[in-house]
PDB file of N, CA and C in Angstrom:
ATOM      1  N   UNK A   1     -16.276  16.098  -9.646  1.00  0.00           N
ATOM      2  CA  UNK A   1     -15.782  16.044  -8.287  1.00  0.00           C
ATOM      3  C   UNK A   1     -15.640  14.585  -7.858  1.00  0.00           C
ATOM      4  N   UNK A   2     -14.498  14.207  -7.273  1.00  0.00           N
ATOM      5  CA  UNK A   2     -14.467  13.037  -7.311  1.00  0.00           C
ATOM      6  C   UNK A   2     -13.977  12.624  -5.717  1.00  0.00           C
ATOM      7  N   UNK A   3     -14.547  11.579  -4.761  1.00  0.00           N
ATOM      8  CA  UNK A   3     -14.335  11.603  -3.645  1.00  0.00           C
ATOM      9  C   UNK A   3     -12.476  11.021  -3.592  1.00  0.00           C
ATOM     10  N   UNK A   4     -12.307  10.891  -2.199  1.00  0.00           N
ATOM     11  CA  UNK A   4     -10.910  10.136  -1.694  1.00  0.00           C
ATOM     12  C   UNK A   4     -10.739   9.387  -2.484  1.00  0.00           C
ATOM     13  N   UNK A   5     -11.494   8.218  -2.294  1.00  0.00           N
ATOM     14  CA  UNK A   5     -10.939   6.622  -2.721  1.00  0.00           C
ATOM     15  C   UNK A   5     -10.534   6.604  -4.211  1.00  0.00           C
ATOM     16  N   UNK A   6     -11.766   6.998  -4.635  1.00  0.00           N
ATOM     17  CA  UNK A   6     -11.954   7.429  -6.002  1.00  0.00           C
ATOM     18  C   UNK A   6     -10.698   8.237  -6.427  1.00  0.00           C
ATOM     19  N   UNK A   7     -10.069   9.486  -5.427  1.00  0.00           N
ATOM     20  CA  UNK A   7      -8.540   9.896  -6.236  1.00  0.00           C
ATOM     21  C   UNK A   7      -7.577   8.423  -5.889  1.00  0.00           C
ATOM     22  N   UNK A   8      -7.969   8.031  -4.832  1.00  0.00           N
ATOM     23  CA  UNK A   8      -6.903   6.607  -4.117  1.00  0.00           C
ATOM     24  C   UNK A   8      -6.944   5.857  -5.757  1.00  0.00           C
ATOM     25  N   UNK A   9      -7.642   5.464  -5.731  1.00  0.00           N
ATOM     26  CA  UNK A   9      -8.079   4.156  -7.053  1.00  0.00           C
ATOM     27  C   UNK A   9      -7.259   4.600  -8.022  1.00  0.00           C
ATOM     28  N   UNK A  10      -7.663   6.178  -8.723  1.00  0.00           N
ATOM     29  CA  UNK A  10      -6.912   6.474 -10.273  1.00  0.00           C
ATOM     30  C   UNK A  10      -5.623   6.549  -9.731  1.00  0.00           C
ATOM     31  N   UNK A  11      -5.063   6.962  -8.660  1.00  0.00           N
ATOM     32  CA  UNK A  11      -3.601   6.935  -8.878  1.00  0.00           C
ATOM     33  C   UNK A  11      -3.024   5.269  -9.159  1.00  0.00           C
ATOM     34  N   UNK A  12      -3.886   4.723  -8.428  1.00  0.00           N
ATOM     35  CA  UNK A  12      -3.376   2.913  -8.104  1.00  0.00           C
ATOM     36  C   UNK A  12      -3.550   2.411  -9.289  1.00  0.00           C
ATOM     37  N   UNK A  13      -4.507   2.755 -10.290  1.00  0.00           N
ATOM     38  CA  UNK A  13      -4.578   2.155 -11.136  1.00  0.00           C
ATOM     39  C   UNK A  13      -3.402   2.735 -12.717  1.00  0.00           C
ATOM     40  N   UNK A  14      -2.777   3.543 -12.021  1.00  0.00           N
ATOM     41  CA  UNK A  14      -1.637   4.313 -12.906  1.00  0.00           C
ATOM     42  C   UNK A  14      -0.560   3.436 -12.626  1.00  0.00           C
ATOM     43  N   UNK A  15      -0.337   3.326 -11.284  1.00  0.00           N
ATOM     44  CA  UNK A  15       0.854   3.198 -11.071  1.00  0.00           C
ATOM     45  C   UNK A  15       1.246   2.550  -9.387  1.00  0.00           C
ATOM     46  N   UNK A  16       1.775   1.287  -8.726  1.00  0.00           N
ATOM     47  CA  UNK A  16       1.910   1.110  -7.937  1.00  0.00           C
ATOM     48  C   UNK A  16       2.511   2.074  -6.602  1.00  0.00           C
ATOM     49  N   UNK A  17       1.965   2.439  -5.400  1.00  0.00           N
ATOM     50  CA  UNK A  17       2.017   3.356  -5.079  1.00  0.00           C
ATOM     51  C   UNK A  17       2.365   3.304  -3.207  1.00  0.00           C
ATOM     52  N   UNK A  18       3.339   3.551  -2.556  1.00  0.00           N
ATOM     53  CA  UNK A  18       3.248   3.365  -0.843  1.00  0.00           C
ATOM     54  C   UNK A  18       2.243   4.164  -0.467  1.00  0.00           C
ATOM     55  N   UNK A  19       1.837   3.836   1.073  1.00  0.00           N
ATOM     56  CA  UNK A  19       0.948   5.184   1.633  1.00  0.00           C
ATOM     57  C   UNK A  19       1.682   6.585   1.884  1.00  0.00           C
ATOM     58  N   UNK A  20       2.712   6.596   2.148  1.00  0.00           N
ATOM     59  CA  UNK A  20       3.197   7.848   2.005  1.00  0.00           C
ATOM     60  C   UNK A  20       3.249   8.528   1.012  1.00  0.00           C
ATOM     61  N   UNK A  21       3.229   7.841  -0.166  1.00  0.00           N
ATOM     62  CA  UNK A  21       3.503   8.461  -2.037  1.00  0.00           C
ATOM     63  C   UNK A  21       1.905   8.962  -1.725  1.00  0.00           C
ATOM     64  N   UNK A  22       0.926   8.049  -1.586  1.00  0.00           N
ATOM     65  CA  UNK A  22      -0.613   8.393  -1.749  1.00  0.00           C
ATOM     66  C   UNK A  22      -0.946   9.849  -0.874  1.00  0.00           C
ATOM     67  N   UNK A  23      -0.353   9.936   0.383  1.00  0.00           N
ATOM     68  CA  UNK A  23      -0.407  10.852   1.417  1.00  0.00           C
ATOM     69  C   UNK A  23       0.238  12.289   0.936  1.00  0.00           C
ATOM     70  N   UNK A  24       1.456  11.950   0.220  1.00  0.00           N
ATOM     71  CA  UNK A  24       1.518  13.691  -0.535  1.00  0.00           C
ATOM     72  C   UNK A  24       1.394  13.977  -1.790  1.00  0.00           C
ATOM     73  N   UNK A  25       0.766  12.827  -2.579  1.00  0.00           N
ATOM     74  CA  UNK A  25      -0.029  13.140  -3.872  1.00  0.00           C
ATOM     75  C   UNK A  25      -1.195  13.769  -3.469  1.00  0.00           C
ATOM     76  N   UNK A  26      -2.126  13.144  -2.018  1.00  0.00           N
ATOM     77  CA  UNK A  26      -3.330  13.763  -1.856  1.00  0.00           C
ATOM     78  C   UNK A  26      -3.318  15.057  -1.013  1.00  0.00           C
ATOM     79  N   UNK A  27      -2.428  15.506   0.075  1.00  0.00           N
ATOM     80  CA  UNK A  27      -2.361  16.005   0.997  1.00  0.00           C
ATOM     81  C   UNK A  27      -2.886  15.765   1.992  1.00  0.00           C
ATOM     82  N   UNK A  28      -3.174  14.422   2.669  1.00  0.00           N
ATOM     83  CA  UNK A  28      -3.556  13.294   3.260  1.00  0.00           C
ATOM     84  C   UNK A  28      -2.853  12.903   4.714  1.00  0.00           C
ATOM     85  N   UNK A  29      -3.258  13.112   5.517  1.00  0.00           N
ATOM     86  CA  UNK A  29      -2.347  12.194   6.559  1.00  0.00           C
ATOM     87  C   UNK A  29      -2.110  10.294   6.317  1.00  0.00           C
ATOM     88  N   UNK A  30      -0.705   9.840   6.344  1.00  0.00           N
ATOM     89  CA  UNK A  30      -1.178   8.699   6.410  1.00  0.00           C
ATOM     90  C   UNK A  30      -1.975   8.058   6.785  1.00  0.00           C
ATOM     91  N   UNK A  31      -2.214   7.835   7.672  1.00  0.00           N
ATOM     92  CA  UNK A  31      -3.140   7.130   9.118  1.00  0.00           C
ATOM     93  C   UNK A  31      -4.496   7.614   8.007  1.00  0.00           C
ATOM     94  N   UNK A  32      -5.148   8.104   7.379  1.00  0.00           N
ATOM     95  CA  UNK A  32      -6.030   8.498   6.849  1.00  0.00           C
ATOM     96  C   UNK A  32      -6.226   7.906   5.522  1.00  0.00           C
ATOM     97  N   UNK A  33      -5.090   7.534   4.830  1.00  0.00           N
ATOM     98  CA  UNK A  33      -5.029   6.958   3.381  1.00  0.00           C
ATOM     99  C   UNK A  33      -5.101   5.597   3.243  1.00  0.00           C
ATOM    100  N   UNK A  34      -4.039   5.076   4.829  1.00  0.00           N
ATOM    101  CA  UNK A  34      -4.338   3.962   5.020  1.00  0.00           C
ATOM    102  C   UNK A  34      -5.768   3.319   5.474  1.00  0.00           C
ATOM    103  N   UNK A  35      -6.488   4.040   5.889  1.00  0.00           N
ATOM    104  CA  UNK A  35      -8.211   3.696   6.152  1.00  0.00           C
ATOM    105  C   UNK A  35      -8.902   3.540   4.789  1.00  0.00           C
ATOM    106  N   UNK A  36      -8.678   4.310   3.983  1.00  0.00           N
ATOM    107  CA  UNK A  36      -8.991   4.475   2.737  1.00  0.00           C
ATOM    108  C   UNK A  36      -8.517   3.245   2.320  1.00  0.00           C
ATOM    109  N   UNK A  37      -7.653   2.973   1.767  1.00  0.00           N
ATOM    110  CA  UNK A  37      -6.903   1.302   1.492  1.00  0.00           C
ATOM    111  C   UNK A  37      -7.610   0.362   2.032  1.00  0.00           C
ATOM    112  N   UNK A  38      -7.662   0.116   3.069  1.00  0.00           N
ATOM    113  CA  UNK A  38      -8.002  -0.564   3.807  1.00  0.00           C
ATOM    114  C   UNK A  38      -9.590  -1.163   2.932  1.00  0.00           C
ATOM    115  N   UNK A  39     -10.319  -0.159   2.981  1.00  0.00           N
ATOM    116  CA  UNK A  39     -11.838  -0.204   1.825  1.00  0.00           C
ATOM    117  C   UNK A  39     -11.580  -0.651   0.963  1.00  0.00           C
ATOM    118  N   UNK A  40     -10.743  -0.225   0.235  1.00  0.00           N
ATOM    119  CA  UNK A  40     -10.481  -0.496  -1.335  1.00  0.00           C
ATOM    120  C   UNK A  40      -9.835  -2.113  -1.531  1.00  0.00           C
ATOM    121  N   UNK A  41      -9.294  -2.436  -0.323  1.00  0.00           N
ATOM    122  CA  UNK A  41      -9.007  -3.657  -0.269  1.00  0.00           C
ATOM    123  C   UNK A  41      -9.823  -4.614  -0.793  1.00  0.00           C
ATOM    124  N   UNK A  42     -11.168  -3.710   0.269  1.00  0.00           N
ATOM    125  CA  UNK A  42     -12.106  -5.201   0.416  1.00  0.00           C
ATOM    126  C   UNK A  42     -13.401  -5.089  -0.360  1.00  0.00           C
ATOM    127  N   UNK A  43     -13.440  -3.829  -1.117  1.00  0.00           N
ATOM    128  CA  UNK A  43     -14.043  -3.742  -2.101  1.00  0.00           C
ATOM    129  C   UNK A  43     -13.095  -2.831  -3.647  1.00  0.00           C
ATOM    130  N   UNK A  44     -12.753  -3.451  -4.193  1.00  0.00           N
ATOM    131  CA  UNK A  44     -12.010  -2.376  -5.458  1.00  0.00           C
ATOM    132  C   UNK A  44     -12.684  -2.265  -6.582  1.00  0.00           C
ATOM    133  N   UNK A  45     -14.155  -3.009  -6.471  1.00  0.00           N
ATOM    134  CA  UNK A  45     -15.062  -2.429  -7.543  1.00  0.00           C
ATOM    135  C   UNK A  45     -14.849  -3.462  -8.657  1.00  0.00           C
ATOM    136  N   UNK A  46     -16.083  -3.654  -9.889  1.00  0.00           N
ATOM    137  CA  UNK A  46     -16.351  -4.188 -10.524  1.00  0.00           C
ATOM    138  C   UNK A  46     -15.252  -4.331 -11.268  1.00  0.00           C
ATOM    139  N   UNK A  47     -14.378  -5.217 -12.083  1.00  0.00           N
ATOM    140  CA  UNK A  47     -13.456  -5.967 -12.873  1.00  0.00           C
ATOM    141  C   UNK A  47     -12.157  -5.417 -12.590  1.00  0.00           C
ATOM    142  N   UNK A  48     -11.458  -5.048 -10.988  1.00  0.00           N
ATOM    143  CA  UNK A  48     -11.174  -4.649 -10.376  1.00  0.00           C
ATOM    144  C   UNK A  48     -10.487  -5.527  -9.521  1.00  0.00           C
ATOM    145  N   UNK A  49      -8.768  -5.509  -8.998  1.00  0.00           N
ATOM    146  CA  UNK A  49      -8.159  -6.489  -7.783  1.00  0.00           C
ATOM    147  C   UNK A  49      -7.248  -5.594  -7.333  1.00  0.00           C
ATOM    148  N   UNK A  50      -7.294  -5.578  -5.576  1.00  0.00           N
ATOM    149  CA  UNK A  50      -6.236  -5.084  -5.075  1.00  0.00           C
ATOM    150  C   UNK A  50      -5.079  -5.329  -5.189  1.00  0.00           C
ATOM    151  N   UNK A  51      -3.849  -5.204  -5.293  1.00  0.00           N
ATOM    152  CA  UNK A  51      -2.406  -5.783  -5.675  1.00  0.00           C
ATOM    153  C   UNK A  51      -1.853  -4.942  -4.722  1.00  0.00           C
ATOM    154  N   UNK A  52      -1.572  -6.102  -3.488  1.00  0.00           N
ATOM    155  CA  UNK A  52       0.222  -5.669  -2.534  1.00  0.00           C
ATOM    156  C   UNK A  52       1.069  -6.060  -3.227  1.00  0.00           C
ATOM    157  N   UNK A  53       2.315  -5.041  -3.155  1.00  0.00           N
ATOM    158  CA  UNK A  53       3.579  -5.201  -3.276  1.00  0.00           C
ATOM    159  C   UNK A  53       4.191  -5.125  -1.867  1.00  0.00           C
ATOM    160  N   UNK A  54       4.615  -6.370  -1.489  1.00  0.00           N
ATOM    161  CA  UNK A  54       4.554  -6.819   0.002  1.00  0.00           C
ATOM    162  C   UNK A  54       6.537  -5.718   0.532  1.00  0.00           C
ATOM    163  N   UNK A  55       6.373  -5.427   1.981  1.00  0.00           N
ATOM    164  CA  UNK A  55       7.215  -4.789   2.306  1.00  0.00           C
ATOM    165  C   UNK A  55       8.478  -5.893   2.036  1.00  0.00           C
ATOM    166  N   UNK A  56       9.888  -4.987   2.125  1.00  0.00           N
ATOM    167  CA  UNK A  56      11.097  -5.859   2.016  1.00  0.00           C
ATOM    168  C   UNK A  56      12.227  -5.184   2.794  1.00  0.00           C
ATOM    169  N   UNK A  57      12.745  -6.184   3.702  1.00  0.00           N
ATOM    170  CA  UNK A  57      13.866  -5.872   4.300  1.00  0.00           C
ATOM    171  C   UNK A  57      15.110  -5.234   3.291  1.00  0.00           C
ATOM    172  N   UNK A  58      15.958  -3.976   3.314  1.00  0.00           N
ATOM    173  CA  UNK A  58      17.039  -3.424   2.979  1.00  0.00           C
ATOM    174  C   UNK A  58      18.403  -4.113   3.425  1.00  0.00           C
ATOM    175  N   UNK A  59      18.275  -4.865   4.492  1.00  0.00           N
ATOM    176  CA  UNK A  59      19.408  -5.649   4.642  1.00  0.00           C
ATOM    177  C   UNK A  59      19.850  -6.595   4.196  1.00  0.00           C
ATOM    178  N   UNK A  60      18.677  -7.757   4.237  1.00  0.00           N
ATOM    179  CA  UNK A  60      18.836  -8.821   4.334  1.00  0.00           C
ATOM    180  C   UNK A  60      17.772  -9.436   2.643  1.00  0.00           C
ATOM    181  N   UNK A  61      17.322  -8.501   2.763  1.00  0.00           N
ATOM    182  CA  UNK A  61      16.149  -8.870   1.201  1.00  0.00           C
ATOM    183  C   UNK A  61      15.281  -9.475   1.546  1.00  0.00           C
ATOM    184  N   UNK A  62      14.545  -9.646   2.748  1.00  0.00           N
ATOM    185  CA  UNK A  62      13.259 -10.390   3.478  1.00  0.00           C
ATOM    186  C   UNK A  62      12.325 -10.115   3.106  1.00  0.00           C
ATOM    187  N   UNK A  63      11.336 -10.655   2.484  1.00  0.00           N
ATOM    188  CA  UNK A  63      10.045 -10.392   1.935  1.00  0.00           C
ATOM    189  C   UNK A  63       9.018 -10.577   3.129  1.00  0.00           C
ATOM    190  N   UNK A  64       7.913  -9.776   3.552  1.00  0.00           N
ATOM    191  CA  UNK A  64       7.306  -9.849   3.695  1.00  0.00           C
ATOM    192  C   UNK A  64       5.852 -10.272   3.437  1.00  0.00           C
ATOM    193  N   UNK A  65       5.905 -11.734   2.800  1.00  0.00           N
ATOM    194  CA  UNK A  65       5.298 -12.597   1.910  1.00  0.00           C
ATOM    195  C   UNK A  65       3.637 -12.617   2.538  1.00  0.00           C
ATOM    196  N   UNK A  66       3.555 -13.078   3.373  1.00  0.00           N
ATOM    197  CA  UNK A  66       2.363 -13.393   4.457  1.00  0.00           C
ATOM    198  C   UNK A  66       1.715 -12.269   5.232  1.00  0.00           C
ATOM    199  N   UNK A  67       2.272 -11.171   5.389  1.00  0.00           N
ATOM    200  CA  UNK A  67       1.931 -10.207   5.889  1.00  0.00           C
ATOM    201  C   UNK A  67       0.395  -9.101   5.559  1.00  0.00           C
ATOM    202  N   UNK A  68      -0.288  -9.450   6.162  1.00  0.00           N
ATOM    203  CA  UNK A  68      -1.515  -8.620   5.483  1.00  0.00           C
ATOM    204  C   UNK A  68      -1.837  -7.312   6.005  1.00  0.00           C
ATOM    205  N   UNK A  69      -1.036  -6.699   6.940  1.00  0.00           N
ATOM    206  CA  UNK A  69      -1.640  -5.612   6.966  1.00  0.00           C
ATOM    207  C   UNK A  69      -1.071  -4.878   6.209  1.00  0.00           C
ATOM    208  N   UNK A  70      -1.637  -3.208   5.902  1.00  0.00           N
ATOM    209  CA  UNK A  70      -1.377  -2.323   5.272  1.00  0.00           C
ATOM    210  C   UNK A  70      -0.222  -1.346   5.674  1.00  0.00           C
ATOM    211  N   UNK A  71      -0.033  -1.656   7.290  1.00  0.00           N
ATOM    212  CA  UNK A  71       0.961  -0.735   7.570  1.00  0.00           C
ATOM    213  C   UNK A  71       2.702  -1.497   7.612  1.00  0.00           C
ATOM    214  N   UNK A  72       3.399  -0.672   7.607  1.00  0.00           N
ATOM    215  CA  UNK A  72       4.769  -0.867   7.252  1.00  0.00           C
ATOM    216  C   UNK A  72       5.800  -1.955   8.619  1.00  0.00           C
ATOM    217  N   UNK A  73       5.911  -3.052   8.220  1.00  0.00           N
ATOM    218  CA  UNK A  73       6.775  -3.672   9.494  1.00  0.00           C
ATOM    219  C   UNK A  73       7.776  -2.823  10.068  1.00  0.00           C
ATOM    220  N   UNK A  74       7.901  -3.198  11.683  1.00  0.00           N
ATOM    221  CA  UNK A  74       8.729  -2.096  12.275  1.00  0.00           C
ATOM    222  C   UNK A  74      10.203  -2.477  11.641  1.00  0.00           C
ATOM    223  N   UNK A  75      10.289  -3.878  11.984  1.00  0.00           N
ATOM    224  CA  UNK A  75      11.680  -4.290  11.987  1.00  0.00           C
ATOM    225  C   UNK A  75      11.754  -5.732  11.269  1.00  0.00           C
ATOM    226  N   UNK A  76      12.812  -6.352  10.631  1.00  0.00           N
ATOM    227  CA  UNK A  76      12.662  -7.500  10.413  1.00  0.00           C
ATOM    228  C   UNK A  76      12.975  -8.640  11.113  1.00  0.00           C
ATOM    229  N   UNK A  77      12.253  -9.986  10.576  1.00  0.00           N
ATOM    230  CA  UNK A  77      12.400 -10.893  11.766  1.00  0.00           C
ATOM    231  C   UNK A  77      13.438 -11.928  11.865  1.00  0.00           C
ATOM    232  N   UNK A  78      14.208 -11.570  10.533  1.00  0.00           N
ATOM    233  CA  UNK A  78      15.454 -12.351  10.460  1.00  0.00           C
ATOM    234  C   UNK A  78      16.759 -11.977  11.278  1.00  0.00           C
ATOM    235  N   UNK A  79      16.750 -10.371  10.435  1.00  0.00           N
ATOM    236  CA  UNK A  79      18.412  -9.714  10.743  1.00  0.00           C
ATOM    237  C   UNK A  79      17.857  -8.808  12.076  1.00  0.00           C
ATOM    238  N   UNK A  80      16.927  -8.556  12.614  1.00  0.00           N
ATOM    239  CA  UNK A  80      16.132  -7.611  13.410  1.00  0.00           C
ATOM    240  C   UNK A  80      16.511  -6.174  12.577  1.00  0.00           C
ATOM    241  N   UNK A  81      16.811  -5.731  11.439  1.00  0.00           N
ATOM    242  CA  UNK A  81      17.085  -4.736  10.995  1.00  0.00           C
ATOM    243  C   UNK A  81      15.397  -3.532  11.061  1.00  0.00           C
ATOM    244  N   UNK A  82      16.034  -2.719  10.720  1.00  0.00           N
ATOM    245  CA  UNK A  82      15.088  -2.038  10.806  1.00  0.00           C
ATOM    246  C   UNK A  82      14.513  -0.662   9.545  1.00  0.00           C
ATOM    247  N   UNK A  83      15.237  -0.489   8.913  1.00  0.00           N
ATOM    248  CA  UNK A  83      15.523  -0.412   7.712  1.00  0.00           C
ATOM    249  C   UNK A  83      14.518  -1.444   6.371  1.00  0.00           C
ATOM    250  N   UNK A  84      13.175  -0.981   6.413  1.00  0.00           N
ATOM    251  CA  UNK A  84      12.006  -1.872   5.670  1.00  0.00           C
ATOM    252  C   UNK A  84      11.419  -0.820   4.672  1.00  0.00           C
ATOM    253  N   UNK A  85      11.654  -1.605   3.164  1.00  0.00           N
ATOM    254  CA  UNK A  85      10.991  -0.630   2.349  1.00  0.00           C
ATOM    255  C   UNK A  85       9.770  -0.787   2.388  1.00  0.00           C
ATOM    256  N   UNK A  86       8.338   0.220   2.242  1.00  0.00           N
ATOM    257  CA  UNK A  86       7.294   0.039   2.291  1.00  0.00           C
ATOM    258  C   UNK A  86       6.550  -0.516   1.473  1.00  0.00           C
ATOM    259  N   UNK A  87       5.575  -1.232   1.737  1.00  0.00           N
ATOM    260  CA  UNK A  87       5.085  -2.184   0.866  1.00  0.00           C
ATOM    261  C   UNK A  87       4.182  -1.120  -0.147  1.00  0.00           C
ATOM    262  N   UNK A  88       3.554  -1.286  -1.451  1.00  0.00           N
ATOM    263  CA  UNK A  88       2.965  -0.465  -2.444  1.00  0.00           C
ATOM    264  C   UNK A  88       2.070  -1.391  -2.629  1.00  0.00           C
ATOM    265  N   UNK A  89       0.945  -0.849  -3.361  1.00  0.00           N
ATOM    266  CA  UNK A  89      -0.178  -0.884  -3.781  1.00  0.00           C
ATOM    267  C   UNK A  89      -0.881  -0.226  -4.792  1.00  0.00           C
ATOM    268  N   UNK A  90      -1.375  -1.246  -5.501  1.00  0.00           N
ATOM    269  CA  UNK A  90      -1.961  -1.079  -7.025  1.00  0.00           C
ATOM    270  C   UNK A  90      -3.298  -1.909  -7.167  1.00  0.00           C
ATOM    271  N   UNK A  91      -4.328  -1.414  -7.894  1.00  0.00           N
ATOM    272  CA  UNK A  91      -5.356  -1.160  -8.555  1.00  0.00           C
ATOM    273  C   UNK A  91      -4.992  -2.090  -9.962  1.00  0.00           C
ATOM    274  N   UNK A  92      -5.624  -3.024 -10.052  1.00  0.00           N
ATOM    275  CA  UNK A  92      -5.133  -3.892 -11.472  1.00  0.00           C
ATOM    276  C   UNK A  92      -6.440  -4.576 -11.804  1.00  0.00           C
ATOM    277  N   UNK A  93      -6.921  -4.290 -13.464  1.00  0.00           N
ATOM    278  CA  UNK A  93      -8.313  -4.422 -13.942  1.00  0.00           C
ATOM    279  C   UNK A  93      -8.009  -6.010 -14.313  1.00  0.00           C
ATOM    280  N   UNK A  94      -9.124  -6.818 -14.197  1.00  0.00           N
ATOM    281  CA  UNK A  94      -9.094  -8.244 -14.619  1.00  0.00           C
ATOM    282  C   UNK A  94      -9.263  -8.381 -15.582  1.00  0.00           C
TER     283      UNK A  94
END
């Protein structure tokens, strides 16, 4: 039996993953997976690193380089588009 994070982790460590991918792999509300993340951030366990794949504007190709939170930018700050792919997250052993 294996808790949340713990399913959070093996998927991340398969395969880079958005919170929404995590949310209907688990049957999860976002807002819920992202709390989960959020932990795993700041602890991902012994020989163990969190890895963002930072969000990106669809218009304009804007990276969201600097950005640390977990949730998805509304809009971008170049083109004001709004249209932002979600940033992913992976589990990567040292």
């Amino acid at each position: 039996m294996t808790t949340t994070r713990q399913a959070i982790k093996e998927l991340l460590l398969e395969q880079p993953l958005s919170s929404l991918e995590l949310s209907q792999h688990l049957g999860l509300p976002e807002k819920e997976v992202l709390d989960h993340l959020a932990h795993i951030a700041k602890a991902p366990g012994q020989g163990h690193r969190f890895h963002i794949i930072p969000a990106a504007c669809k218009h304009c190709g804007f990276v969201f380089k600097k950005r640390e939170r977990l949730t998805i930018p509304s809009r971008c700050p170049i083109c004001k588009g709004e249209s932002i792919r979600r940033p992913r997250f992976a589990v990567v052993r040292n």
